[in-house]
PDB file of N, CA and C in Angstrom:
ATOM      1  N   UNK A   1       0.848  -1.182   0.000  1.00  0.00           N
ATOM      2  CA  UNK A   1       0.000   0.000   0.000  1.00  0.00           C
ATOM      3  C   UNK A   1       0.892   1.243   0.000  1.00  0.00           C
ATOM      4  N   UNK A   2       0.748   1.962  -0.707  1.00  0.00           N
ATOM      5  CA  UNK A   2       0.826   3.479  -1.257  1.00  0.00           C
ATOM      6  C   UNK A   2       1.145   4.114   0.509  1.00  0.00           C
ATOM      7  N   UNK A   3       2.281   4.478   1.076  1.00  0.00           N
ATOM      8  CA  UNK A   3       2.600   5.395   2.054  1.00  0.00           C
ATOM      9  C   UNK A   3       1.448   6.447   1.993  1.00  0.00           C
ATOM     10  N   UNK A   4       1.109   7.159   1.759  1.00  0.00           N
ATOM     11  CA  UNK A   4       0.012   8.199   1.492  1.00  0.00           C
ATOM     12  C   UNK A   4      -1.281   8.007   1.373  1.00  0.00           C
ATOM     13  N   UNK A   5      -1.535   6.811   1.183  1.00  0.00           N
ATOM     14  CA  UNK A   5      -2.708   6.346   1.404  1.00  0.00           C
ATOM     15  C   UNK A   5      -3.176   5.985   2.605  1.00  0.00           C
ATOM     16  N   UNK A   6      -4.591   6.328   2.745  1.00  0.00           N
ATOM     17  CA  UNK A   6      -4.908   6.193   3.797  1.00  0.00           C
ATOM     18  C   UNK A   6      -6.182   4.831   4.188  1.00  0.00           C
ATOM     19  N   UNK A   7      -5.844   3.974   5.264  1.00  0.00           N
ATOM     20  CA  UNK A   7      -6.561   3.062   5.442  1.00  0.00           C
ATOM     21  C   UNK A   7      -8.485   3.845   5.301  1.00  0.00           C
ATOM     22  N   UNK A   8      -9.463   3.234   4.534  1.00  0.00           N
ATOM     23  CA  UNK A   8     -10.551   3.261   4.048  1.00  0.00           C
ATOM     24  C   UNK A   8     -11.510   2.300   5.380  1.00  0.00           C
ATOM     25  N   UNK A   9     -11.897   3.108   6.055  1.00  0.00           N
ATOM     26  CA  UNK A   9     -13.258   2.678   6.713  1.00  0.00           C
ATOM     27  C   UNK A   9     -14.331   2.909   7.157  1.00  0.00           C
ATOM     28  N   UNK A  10     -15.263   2.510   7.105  1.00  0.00           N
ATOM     29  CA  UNK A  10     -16.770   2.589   6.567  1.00  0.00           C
ATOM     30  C   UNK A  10     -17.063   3.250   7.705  1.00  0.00           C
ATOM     31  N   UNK A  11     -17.995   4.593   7.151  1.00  0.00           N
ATOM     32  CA  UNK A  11     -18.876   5.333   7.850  1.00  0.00           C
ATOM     33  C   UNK A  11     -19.870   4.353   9.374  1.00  0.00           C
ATOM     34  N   UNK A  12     -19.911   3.180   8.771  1.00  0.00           N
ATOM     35  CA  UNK A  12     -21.132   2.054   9.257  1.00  0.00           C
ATOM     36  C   UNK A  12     -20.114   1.613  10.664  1.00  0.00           C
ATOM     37  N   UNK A  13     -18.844   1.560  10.251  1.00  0.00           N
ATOM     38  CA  UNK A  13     -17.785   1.489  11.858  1.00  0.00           C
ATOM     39  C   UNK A  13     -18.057   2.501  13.220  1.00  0.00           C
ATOM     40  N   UNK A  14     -18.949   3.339  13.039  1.00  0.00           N
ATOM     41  CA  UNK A  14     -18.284   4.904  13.232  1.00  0.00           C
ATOM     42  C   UNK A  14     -19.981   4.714  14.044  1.00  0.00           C
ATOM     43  N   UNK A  15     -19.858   4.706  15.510  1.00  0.00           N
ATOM     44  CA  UNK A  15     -21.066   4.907  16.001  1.00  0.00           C
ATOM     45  C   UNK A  15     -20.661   6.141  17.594  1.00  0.00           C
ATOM     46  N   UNK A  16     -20.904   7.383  16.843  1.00  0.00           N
ATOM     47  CA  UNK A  16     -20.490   8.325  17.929  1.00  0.00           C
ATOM     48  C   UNK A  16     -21.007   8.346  19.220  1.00  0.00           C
ATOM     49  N   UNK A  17     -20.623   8.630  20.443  1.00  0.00           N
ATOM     50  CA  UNK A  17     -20.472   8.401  21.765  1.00  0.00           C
ATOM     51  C   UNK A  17     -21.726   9.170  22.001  1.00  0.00           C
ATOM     52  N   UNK A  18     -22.932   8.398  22.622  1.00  0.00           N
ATOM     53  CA  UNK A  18     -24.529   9.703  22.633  1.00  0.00           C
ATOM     54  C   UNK A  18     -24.003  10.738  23.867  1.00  0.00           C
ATOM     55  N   UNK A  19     -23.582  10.044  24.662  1.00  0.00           N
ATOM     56  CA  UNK A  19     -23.201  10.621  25.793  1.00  0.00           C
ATOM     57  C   UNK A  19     -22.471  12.455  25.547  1.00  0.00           C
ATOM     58  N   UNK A  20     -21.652  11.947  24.363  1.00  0.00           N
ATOM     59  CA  UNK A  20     -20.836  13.284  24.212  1.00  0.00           C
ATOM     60  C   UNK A  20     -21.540  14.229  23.554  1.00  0.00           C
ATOM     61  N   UNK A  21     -21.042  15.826  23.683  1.00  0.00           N
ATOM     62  CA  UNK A  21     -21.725  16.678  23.410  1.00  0.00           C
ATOM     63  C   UNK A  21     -21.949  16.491  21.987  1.00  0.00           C
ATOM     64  N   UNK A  22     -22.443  17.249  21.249  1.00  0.00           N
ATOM     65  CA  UNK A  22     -22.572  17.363  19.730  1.00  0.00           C
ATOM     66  C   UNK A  22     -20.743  17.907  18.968  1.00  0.00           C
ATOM     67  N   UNK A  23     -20.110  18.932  19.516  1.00  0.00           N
ATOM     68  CA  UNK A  23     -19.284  19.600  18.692  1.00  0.00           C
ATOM     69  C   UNK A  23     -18.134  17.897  19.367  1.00  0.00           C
ATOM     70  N   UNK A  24     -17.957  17.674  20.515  1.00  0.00           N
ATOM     71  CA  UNK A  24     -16.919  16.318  20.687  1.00  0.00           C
ATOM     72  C   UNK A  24     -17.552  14.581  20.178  1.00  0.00           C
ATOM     73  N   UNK A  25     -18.775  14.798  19.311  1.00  0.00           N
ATOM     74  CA  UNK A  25     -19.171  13.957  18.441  1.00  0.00           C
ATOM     75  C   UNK A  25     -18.073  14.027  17.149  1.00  0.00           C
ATOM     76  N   UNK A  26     -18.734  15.549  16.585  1.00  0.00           N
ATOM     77  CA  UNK A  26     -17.908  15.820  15.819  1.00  0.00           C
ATOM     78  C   UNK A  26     -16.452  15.665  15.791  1.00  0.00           C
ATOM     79  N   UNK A  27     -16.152  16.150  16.155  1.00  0.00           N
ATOM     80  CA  UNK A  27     -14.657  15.325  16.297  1.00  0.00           C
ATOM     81  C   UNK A  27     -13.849  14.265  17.046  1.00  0.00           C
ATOM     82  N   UNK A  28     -15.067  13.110  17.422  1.00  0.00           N
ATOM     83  CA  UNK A  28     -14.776  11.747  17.397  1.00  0.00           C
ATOM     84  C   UNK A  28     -14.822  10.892  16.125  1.00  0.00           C
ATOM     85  N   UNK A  29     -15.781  12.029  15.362  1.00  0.00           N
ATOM     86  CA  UNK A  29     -15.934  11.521  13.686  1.00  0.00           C
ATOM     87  C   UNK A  29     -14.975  11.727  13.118  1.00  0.00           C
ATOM     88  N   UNK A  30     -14.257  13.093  13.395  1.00  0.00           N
ATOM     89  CA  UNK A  30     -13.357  13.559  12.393  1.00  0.00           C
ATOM     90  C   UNK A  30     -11.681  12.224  12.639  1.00  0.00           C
ATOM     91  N   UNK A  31     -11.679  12.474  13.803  1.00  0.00           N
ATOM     92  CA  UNK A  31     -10.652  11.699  14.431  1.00  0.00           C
ATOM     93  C   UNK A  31     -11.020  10.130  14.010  1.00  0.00           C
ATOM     94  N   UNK A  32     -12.058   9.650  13.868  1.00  0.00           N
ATOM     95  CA  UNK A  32     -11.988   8.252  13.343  1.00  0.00           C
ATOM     96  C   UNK A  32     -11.898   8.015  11.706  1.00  0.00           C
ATOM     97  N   UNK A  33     -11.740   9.332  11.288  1.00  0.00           N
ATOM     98  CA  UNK A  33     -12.025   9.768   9.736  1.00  0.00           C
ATOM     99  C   UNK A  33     -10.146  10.099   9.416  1.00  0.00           C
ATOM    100  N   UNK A  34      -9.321  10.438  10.641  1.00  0.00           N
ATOM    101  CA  UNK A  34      -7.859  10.651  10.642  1.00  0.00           C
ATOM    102  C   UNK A  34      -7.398  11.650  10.091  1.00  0.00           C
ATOM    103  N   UNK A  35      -8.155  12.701  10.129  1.00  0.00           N
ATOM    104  CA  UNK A  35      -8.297  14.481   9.499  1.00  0.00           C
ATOM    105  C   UNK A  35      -6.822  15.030  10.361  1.00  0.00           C
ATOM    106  N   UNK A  36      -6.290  15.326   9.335  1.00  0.00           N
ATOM    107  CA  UNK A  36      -5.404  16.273   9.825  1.00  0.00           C
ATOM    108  C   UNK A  36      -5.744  17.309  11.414  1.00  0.00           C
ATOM    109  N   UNK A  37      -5.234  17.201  11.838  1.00  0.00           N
ATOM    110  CA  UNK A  37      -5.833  18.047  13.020  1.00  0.00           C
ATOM    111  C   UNK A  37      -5.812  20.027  12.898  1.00  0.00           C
ATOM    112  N   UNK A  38      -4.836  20.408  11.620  1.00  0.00           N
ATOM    113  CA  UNK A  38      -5.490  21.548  11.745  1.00  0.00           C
ATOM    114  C   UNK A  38      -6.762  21.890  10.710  1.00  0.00           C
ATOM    115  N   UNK A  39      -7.088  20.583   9.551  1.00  0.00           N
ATOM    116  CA  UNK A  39      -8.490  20.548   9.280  1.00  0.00           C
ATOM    117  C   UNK A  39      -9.404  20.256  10.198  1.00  0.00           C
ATOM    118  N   UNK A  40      -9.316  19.632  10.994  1.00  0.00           N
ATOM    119  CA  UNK A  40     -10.493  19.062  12.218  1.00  0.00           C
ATOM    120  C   UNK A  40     -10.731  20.744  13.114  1.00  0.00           C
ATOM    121  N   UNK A  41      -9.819  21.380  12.833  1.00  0.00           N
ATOM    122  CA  UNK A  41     -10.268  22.918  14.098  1.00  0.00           C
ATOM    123  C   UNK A  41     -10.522  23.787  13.134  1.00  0.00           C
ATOM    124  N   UNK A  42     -10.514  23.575  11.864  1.00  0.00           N
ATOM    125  CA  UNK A  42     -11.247  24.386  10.882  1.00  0.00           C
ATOM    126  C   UNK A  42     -12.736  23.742  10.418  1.00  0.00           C
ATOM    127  N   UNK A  43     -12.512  22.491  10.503  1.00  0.00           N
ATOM    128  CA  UNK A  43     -14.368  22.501  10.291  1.00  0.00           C
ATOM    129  C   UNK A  43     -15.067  22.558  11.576  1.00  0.00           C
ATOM    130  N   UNK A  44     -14.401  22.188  12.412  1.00  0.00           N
ATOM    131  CA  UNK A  44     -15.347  22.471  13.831  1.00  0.00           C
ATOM    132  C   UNK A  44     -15.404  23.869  14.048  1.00  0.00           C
ATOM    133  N   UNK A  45     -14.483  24.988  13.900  1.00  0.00           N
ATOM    134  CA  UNK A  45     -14.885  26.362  13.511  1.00  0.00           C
ATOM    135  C   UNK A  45     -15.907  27.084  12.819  1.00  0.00           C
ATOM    136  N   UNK A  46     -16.045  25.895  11.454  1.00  0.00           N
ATOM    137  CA  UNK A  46     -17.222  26.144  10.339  1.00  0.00           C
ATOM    138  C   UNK A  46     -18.466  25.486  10.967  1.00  0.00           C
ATOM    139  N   UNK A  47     -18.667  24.720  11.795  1.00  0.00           N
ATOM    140  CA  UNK A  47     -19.776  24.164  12.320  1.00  0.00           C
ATOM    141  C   UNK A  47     -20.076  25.322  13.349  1.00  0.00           C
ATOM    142  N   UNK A  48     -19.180  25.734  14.441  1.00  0.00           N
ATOM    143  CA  UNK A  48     -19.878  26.398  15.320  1.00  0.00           C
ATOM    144  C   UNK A  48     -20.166  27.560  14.741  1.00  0.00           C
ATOM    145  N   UNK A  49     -19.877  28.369  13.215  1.00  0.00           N
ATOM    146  CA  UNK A  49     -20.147  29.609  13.482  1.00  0.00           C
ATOM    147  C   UNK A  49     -21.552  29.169  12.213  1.00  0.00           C
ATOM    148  N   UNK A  50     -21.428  28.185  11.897  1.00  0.00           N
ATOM    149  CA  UNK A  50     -23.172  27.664  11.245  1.00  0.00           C
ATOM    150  C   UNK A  50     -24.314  27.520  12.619  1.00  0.00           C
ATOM    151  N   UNK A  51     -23.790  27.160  13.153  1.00  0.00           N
ATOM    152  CA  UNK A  51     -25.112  27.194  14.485  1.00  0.00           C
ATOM    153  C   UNK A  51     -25.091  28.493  14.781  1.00  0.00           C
ATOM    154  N   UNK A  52     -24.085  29.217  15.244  1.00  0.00           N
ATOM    155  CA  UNK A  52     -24.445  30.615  15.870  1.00  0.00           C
ATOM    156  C   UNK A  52     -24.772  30.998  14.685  1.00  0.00           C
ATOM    157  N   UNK A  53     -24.688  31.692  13.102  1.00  0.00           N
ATOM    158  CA  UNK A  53     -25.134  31.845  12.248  1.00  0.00           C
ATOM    159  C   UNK A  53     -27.374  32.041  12.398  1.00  0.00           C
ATOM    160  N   UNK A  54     -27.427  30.663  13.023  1.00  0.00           N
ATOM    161  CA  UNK A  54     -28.773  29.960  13.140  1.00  0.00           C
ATOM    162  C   UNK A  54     -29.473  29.915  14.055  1.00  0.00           C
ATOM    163  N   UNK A  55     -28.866  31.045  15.164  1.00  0.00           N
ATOM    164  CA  UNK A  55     -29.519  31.186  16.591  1.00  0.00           C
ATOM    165  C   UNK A  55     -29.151  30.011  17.176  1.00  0.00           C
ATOM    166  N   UNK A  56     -27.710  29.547  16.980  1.00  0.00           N
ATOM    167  CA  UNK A  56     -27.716  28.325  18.052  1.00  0.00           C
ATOM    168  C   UNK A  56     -28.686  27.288  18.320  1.00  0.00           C
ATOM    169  N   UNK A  57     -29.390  27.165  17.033  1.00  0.00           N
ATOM    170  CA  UNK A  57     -30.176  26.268  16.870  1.00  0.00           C
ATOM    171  C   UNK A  57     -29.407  25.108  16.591  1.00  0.00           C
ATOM    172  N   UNK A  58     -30.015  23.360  17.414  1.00  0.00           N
ATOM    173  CA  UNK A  58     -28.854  21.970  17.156  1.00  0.00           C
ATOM    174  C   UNK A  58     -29.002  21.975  15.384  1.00  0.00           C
ATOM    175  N   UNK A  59     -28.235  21.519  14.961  1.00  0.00           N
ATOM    176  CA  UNK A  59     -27.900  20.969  13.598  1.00  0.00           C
ATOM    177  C   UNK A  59     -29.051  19.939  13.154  1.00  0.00           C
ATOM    178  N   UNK A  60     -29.688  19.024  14.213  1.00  0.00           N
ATOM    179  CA  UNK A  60     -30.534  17.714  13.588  1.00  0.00           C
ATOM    180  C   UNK A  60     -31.652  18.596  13.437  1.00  0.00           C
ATOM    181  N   UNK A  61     -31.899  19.818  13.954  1.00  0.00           N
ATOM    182  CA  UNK A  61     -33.162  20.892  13.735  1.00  0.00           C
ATOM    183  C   UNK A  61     -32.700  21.372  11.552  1.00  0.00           C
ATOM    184  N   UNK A  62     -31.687  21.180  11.578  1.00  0.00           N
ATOM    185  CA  UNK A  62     -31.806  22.041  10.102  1.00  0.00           C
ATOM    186  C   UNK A  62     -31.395  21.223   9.184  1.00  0.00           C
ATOM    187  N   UNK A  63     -31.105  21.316   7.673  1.00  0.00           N
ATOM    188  CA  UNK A  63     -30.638  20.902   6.634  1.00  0.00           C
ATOM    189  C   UNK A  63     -30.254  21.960   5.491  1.00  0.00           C
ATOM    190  N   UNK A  64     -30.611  21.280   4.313  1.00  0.00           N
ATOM    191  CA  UNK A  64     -30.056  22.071   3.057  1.00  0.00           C
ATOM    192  C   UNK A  64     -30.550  23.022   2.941  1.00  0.00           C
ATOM    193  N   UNK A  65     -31.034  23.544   3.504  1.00  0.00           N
ATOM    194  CA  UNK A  65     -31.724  25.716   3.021  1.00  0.00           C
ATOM    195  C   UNK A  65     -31.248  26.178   4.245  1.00  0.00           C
ATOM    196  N   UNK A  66     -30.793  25.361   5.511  1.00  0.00           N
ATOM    197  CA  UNK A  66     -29.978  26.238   6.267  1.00  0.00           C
ATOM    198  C   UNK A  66     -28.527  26.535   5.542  1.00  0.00           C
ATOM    199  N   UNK A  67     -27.996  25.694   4.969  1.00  0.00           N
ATOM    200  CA  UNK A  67     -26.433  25.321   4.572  1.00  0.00           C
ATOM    201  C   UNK A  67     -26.651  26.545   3.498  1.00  0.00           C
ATOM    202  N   UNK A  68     -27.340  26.465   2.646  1.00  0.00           N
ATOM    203  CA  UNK A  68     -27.378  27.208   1.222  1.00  0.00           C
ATOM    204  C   UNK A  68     -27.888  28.645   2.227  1.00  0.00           C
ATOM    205  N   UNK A  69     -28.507  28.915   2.957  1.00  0.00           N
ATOM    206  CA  UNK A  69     -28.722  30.287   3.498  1.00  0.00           C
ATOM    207  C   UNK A  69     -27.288  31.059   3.936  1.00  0.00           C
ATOM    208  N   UNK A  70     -26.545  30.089   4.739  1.00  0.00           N
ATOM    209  CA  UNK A  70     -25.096  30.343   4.914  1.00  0.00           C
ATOM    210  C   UNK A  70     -24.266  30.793   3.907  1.00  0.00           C
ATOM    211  N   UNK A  71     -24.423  29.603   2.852  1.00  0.00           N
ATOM    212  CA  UNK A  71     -23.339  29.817   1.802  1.00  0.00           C
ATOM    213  C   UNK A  71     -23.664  31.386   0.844  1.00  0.00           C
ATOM    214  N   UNK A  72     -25.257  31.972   1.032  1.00  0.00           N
ATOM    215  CA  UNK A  72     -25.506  32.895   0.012  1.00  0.00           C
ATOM    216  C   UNK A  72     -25.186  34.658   1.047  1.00  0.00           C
ATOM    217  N   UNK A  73     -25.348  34.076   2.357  1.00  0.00           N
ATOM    218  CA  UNK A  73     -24.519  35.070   3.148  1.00  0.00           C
ATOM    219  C   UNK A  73     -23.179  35.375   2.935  1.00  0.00           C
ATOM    220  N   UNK A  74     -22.268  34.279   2.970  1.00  0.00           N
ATOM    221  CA  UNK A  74     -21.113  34.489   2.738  1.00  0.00           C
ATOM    222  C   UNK A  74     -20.387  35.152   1.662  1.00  0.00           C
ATOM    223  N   UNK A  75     -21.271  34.710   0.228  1.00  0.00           N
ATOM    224  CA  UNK A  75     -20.844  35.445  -0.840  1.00  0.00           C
ATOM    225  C   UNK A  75     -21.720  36.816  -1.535  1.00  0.00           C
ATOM    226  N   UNK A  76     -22.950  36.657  -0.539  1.00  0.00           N
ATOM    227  CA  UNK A  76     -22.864  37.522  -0.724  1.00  0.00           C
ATOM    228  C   UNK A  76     -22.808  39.005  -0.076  1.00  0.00           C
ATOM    229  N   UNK A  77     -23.028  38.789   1.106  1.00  0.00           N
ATOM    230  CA  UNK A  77     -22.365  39.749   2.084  1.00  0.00           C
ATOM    231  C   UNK A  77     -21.164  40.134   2.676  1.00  0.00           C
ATOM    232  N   UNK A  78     -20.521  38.882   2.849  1.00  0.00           N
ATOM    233  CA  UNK A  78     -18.958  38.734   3.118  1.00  0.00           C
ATOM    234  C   UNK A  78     -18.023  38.847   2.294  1.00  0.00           C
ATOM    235  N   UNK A  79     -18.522  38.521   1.153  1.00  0.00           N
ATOM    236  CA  UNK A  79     -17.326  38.403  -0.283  1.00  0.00           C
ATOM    237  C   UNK A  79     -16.481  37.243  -0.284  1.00  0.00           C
ATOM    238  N   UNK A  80     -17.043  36.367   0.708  1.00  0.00           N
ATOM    239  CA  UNK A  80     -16.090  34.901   0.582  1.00  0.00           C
ATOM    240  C   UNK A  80     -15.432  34.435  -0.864  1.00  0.00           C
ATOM    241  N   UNK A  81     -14.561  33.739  -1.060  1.00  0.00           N
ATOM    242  CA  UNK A  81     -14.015  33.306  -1.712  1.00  0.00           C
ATOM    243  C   UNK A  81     -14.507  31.815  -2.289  1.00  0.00           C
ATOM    244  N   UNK A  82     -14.978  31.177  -3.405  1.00  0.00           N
ATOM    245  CA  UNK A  82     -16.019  29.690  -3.696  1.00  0.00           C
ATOM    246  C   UNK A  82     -14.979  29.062  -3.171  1.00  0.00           C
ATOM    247  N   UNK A  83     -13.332  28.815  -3.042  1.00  0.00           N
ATOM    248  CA  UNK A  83     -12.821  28.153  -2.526  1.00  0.00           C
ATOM    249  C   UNK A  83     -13.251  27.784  -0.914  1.00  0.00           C
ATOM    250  N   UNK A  84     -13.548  29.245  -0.285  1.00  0.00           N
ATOM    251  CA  UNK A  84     -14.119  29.047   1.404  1.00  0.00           C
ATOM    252  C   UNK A  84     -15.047  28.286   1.442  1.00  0.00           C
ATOM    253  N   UNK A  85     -16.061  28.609   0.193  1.00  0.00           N
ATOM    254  CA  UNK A  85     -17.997  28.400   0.407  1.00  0.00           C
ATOM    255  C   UNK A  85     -17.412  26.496   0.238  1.00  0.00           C
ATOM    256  N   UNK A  86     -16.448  26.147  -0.421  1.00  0.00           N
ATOM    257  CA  UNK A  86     -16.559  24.918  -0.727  1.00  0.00           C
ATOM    258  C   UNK A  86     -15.850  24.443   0.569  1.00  0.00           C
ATOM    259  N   UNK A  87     -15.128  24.607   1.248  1.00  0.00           N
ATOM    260  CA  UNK A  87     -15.001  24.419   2.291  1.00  0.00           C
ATOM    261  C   UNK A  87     -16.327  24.337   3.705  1.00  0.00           C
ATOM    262  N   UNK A  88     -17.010  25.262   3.426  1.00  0.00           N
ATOM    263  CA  UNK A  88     -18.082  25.298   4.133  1.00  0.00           C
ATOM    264  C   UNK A  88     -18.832  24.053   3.917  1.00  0.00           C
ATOM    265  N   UNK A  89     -19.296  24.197   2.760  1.00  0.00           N
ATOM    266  CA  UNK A  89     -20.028  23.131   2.322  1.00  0.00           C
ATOM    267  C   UNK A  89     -19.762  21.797   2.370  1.00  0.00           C
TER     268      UNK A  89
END
């Protein structure tokens, strides 16, 4: 196997801790997913400022017209960059 490659395992392995909060879910996922760790404090950055974004409303409350409400803020109020929005997204 390819040094750089990274061992492949199934989402279906991956049963997050109920106990733990929502944002240390998240990055029991990310961490079983083997994310670089300064990507793992950039999407957990992009998650918390999508909830505050949303009145701190939980995440299982929203979906795709919250995400796309975000992404049309960003470009178009913020001037984000599609490289960021794709990051967001």
């Amino acid at each position: 196997m390819h040094s750089r490659q990274r061992l492949q395992r199934p989402l279906e392995g991956l049963v997050p801790n109920p106990k733990l909060r929502f944002m240390d879910q998240c990055r029991e996922a990310m961490r079983f997913h083997r994310l670089a760790l300064r990507s793992e404090e950039a999407y957990l950055q992009w998650i918390k400022r999508f909830i505050f974004f949303h009145g701190k409303r939980h995440p299982k409350e929203m979906g795709e017209a919250e995400v796309t409400s975000l992404l049309t803020h960003l470009a178009a109020e913020r001037n984000v960059s599609a490289s960021t929005q794709n990051q967001v997204a």
